[in-house]
PDB file of N, CA and C in Angstrom:
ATOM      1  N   UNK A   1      46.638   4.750 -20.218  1.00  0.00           N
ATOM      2  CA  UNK A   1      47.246   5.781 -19.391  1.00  0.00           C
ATOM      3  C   UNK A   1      47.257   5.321 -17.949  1.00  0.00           C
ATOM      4  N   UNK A   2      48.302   5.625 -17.119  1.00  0.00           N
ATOM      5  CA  UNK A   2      48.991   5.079 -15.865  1.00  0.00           C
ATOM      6  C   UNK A   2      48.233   6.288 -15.041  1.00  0.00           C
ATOM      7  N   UNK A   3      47.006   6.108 -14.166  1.00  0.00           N
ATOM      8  CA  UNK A   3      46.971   7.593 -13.148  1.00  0.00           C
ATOM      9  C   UNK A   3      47.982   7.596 -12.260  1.00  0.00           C
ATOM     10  N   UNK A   4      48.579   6.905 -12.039  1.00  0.00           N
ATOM     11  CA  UNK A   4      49.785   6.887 -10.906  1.00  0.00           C
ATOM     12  C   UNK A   4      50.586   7.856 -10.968  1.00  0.00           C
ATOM     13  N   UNK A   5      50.788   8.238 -12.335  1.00  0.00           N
ATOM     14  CA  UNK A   5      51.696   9.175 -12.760  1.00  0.00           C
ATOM     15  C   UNK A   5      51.194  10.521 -12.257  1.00  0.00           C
ATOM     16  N   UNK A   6      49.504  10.232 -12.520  1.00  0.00           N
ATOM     17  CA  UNK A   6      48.907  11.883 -12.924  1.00  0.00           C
ATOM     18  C   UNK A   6      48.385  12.118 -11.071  1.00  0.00           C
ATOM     19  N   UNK A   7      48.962  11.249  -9.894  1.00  0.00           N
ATOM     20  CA  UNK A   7      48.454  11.734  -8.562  1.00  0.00           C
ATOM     21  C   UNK A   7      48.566  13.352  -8.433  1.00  0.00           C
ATOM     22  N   UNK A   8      47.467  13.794  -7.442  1.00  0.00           N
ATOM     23  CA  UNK A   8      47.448  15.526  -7.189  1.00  0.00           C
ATOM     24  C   UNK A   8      48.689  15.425  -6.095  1.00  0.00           C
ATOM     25  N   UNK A   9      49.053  16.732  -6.208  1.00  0.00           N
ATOM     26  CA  UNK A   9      50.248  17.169  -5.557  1.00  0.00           C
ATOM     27  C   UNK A   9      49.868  18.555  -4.549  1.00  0.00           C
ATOM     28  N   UNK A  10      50.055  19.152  -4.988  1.00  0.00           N
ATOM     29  CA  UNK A  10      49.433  20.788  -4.386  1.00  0.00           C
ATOM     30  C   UNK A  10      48.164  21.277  -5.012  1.00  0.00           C
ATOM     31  N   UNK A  11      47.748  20.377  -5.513  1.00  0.00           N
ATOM     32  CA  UNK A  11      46.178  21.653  -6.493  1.00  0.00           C
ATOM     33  C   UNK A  11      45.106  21.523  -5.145  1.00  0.00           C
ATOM     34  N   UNK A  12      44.615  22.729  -5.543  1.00  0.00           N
ATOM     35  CA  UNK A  12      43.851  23.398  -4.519  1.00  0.00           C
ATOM     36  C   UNK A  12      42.619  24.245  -5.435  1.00  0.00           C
ATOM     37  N   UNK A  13      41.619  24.369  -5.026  1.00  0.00           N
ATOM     38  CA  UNK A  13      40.715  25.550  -5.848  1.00  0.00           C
ATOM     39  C   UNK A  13      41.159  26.194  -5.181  1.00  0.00           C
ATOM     40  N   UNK A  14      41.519  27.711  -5.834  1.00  0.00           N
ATOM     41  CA  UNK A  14      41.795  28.954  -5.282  1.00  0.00           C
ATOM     42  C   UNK A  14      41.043  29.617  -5.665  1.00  0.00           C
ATOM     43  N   UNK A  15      40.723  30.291  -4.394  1.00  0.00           N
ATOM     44  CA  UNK A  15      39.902  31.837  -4.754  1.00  0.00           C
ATOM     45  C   UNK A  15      40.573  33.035  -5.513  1.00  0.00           C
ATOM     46  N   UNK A  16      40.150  33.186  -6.587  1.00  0.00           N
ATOM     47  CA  UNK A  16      41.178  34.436  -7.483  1.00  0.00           C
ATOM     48  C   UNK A  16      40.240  35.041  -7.899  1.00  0.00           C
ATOM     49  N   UNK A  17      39.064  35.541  -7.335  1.00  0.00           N
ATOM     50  CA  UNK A  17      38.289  36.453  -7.159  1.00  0.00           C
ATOM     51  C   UNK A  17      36.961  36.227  -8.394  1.00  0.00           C
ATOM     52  N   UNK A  18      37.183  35.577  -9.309  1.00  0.00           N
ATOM     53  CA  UNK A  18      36.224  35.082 -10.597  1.00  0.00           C
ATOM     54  C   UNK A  18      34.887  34.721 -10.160  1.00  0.00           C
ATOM     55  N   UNK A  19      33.820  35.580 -10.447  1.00  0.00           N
ATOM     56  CA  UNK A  19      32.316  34.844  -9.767  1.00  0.00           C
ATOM     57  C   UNK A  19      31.935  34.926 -11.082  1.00  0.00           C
ATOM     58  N   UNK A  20      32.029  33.881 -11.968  1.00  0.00           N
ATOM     59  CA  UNK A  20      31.217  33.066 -13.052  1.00  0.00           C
ATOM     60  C   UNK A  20      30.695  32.163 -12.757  1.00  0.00           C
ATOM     61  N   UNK A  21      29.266  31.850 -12.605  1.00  0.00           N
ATOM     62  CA  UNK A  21      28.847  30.675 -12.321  1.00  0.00           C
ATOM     63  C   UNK A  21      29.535  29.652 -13.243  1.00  0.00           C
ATOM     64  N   UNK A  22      29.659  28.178 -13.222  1.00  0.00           N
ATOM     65  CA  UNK A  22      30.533  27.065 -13.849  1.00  0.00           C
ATOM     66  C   UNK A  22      31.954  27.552 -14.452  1.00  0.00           C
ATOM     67  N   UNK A  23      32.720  28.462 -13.247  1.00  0.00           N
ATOM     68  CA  UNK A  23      33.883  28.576 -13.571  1.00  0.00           C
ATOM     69  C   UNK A  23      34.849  28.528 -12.366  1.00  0.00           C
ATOM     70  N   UNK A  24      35.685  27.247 -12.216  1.00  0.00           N
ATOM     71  CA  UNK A  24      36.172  27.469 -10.878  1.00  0.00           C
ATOM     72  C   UNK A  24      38.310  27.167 -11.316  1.00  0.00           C
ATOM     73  N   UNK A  25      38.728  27.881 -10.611  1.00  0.00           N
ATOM     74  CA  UNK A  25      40.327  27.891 -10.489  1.00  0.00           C
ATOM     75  C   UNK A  25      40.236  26.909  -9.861  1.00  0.00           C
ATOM     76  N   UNK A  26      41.467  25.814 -10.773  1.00  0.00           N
ATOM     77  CA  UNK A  26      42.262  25.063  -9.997  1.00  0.00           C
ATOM     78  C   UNK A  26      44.217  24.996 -10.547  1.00  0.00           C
ATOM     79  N   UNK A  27      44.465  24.269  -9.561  1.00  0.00           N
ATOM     80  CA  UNK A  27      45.843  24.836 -10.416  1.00  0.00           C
ATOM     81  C   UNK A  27      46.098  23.492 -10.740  1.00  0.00           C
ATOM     82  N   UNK A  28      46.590  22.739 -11.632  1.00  0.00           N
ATOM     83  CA  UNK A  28      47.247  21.464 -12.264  1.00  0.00           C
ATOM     84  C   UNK A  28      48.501  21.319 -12.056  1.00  0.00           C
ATOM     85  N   UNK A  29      48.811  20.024 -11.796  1.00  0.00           N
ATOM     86  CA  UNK A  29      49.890  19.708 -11.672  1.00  0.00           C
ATOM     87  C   UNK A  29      50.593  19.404 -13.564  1.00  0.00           C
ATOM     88  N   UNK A  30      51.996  19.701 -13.979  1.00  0.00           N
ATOM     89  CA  UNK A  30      52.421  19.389 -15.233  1.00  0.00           C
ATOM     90  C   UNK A  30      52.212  18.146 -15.524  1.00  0.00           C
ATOM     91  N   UNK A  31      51.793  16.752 -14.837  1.00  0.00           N
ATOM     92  CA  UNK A  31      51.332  15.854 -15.378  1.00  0.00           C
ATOM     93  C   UNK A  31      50.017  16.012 -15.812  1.00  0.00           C
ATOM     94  N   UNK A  32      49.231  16.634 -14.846  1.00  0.00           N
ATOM     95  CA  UNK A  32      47.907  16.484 -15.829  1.00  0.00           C
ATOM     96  C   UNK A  32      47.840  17.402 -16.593  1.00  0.00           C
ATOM     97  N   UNK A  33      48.705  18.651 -16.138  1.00  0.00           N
ATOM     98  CA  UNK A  33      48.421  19.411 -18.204  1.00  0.00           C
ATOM     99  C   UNK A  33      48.754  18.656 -19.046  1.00  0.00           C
ATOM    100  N   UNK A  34      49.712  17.782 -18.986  1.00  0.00           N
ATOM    101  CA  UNK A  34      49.887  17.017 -20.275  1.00  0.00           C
ATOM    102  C   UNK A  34      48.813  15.948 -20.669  1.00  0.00           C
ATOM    103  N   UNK A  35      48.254  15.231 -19.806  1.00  0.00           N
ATOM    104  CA  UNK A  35      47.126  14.731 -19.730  1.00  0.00           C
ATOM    105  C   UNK A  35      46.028  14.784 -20.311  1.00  0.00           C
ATOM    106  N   UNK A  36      45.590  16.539 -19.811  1.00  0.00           N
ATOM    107  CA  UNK A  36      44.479  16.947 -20.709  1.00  0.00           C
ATOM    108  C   UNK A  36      44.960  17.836 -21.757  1.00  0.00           C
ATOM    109  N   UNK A  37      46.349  17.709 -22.250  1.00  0.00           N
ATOM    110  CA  UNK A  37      46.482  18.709 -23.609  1.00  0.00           C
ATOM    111  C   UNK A  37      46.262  20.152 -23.063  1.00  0.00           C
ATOM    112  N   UNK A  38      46.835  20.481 -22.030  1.00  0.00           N
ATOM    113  CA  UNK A  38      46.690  22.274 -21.904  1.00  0.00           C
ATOM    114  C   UNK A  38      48.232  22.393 -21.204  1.00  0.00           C
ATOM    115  N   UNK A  39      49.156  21.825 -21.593  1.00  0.00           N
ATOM    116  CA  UNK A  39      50.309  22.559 -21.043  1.00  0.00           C
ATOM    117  C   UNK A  39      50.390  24.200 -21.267  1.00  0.00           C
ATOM    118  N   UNK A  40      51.140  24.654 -19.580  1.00  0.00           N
ATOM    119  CA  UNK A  40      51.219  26.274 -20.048  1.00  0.00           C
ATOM    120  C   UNK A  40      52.943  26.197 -21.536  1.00  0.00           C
ATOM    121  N   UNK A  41      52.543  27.367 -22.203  1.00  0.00           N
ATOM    122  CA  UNK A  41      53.427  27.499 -22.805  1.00  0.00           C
ATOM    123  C   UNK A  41      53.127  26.707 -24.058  1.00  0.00           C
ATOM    124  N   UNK A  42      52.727  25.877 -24.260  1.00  0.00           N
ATOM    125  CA  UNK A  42      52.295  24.488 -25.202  1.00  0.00           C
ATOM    126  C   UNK A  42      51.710  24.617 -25.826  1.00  0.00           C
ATOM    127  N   UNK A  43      50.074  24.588 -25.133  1.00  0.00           N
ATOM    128  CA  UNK A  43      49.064  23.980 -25.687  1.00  0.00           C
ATOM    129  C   UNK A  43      48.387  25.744 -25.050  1.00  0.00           C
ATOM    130  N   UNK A  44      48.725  26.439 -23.956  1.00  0.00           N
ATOM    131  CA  UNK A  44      47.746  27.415 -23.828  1.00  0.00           C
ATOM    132  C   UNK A  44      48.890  28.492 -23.232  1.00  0.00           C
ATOM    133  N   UNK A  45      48.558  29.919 -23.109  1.00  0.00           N
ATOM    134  CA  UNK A  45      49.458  30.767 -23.178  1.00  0.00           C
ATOM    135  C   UNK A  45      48.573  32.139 -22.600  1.00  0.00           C
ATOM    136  N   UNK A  46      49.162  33.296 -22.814  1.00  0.00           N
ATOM    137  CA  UNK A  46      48.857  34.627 -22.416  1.00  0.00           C
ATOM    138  C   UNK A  46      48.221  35.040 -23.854  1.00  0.00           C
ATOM    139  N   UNK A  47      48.618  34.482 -25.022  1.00  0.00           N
ATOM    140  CA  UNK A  47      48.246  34.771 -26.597  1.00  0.00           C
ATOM    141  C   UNK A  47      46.971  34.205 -26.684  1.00  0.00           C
ATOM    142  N   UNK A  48      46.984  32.690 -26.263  1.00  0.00           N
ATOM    143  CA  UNK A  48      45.871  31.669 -26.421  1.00  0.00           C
ATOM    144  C   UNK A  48      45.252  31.273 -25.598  1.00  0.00           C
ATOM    145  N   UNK A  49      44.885  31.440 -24.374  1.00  0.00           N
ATOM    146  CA  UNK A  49      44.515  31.157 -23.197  1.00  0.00           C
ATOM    147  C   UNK A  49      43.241  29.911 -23.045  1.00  0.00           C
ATOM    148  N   UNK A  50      42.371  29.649 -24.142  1.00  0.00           N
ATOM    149  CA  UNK A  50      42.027  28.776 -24.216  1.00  0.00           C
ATOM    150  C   UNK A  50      41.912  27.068 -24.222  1.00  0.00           C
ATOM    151  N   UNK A  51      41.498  26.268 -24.075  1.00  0.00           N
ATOM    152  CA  UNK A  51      42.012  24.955 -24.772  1.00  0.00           C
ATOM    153  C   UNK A  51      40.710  24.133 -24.529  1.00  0.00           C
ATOM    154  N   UNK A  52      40.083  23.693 -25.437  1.00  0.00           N
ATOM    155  CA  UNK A  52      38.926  22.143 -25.017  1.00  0.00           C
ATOM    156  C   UNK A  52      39.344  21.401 -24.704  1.00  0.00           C
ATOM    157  N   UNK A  53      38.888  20.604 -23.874  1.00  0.00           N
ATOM    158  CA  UNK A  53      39.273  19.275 -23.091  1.00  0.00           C
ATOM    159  C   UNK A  53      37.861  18.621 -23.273  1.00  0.00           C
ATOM    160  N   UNK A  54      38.089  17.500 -23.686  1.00  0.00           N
ATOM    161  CA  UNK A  54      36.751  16.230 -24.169  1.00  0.00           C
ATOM    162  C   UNK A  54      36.543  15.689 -22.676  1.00  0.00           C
ATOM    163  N   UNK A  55      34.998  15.717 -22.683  1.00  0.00           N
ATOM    164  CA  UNK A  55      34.630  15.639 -21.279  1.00  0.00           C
ATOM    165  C   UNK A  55      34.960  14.034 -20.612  1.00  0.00           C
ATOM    166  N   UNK A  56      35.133  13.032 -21.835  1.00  0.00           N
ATOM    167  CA  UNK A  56      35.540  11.235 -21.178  1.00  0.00           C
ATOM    168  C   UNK A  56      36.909  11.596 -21.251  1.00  0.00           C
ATOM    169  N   UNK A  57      37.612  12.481 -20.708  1.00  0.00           N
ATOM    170  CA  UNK A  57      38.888  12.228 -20.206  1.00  0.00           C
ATOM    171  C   UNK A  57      39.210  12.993 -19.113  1.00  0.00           C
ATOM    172  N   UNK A  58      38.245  13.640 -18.894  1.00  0.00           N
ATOM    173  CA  UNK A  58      38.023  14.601 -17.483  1.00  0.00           C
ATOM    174  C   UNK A  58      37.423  13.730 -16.483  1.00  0.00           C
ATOM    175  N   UNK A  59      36.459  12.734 -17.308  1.00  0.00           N
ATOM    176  CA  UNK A  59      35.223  12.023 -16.289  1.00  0.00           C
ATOM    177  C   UNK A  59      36.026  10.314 -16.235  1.00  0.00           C
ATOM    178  N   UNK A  60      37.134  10.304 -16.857  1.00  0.00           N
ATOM    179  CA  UNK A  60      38.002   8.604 -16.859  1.00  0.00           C
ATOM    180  C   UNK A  60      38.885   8.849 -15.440  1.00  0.00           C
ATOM    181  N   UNK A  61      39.339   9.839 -15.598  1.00  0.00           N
ATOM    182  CA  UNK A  61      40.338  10.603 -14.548  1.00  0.00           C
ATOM    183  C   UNK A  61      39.449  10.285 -12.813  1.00  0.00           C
ATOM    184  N   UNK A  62      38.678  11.289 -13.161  1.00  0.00           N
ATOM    185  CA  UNK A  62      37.467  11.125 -11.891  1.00  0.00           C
ATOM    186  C   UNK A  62      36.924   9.931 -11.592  1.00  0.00           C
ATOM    187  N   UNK A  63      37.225   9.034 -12.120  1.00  0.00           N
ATOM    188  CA  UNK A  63      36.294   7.548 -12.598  1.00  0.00           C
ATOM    189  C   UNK A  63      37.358   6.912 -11.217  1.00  0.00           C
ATOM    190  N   UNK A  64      38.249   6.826 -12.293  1.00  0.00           N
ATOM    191  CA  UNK A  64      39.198   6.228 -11.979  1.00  0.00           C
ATOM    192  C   UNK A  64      39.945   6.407 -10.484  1.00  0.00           C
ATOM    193  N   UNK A  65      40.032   7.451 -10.564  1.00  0.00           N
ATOM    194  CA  UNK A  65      41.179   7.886  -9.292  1.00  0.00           C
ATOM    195  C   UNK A  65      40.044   8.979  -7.939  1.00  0.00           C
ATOM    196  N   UNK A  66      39.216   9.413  -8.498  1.00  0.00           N
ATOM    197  CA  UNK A  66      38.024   9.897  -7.070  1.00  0.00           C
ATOM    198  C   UNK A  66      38.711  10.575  -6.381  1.00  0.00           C
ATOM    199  N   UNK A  67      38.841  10.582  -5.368  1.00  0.00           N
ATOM    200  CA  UNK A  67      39.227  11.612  -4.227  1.00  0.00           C
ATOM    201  C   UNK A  67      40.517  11.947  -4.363  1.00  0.00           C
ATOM    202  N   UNK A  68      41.082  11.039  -5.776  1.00  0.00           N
ATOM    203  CA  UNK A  68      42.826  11.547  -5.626  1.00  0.00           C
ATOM    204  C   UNK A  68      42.875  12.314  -6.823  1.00  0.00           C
ATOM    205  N   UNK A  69      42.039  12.589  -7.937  1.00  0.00           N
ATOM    206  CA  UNK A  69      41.465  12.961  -9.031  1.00  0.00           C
ATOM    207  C   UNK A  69      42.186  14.674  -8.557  1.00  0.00           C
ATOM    208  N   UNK A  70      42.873  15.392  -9.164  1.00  0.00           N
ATOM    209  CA  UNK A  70      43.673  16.479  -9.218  1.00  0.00           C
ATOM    210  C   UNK A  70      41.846  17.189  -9.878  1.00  0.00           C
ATOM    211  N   UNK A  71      40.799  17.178  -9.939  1.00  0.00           N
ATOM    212  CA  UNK A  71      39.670  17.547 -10.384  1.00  0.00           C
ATOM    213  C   UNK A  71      38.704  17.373  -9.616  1.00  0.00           C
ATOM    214  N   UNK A  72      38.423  16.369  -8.693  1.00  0.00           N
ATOM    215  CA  UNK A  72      37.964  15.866  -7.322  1.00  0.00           C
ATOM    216  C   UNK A  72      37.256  17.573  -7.147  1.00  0.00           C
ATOM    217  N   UNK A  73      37.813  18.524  -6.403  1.00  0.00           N
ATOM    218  CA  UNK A  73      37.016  19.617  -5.961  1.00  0.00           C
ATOM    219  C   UNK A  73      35.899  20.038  -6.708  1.00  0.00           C
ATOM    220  N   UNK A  74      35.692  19.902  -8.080  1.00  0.00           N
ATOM    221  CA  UNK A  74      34.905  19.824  -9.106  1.00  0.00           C
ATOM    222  C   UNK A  74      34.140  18.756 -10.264  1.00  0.00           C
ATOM    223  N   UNK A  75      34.249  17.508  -9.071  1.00  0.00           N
ATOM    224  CA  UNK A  75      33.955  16.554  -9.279  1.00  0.00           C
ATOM    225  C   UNK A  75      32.223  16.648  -9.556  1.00  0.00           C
ATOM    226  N   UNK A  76      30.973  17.130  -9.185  1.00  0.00           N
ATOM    227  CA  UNK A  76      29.881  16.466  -9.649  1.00  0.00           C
ATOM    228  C   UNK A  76      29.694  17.791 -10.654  1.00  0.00           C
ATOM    229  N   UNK A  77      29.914  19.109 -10.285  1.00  0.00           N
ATOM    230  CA  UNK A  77      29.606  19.886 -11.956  1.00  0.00           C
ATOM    231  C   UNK A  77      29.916  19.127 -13.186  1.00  0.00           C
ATOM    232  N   UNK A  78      31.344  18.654 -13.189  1.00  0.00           N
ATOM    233  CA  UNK A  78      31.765  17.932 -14.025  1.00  0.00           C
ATOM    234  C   UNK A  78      30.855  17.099 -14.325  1.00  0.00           C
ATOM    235  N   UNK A  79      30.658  16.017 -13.504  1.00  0.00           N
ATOM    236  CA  UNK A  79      30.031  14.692 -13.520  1.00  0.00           C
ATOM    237  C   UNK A  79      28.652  14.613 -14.582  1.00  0.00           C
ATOM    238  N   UNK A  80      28.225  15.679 -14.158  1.00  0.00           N
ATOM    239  CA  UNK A  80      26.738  16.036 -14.625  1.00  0.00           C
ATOM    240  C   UNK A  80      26.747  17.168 -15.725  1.00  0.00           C
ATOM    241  N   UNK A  81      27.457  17.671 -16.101  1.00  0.00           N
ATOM    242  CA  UNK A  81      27.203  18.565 -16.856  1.00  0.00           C
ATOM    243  C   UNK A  81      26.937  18.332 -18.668  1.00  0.00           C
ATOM    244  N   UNK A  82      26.203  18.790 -18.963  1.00  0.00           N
ATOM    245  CA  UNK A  82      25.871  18.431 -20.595  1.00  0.00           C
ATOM    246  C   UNK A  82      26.683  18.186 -21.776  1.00  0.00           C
ATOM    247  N   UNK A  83      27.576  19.423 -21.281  1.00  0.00           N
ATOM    248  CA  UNK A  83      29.005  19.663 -22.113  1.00  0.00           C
ATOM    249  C   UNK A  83      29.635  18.569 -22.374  1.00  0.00           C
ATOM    250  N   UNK A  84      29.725  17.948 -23.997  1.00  0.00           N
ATOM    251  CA  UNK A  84      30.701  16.625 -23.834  1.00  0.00           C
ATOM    252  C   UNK A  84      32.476  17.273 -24.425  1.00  0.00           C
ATOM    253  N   UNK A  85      32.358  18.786 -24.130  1.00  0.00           N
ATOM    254  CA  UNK A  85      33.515  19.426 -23.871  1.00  0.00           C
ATOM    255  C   UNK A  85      33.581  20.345 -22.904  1.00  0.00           C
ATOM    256  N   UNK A  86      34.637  20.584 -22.318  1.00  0.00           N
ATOM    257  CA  UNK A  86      35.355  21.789 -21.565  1.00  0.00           C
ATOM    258  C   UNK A  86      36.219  22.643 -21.916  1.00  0.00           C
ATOM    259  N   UNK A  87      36.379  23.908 -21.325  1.00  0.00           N
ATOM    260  CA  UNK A  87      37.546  24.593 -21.651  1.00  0.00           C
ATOM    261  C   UNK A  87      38.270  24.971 -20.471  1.00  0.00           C
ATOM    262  N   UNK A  88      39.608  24.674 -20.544  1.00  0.00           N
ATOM    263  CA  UNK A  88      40.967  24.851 -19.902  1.00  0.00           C
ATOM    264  C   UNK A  88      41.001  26.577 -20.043  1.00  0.00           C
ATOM    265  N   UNK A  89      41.079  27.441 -19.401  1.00  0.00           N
ATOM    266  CA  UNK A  89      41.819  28.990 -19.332  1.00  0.00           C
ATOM    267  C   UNK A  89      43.085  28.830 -18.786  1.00  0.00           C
ATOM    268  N   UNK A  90      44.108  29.888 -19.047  1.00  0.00           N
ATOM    269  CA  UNK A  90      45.444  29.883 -18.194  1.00  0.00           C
ATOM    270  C   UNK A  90      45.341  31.085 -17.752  1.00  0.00           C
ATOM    271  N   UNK A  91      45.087  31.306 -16.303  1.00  0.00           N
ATOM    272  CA  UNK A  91      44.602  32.595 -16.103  1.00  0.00           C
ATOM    273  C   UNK A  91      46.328  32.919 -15.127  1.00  0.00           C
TER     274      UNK A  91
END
């Protein structure tokens, strides 16, 4: 996989009011939904809102590309966390 393709564009953590601890909004660009398998409409929806994402393709991304990493804002929860999965919401 080419990260060149998957550079951040506009993602930003946004505040959308959610105080779950290990739960933070970001918005994806359509390359990396496809990336990590959560396209809206696709792979996750208003029906299905869910999706796992395997944590060595969250942490190859971050590896790889660091501060340009469209995940970067949530770079060491990630990094460190036990979970050798995640879940994608489409909120």
């Amino acid at each position: 996989m080419q990260w060149e393709a998957i550079r951040r564009k506009s993602t930003t953590v946004e505040n959308k009011h959610i105080n779950i601890e290990g739960v933070a909004c970001l918005t994806l660009s359509a390359e990396m939904q496809r990336f990590l398998g959560c396209v809206i409409g696709e792979h996750v929806s208003s029906e299905k809102p869910w999706k796992t994402v395997k944590k060595e393709c969250i942490q190859a991304n971050l590896i790889s590309e660091d501060e340009k990493s469209e995940m970067f804002a949530v770079k060491e929860p990630l990094m460190v966390s036990y979970n050798d999965k995640n879940s994608c919401m489409y909120i």
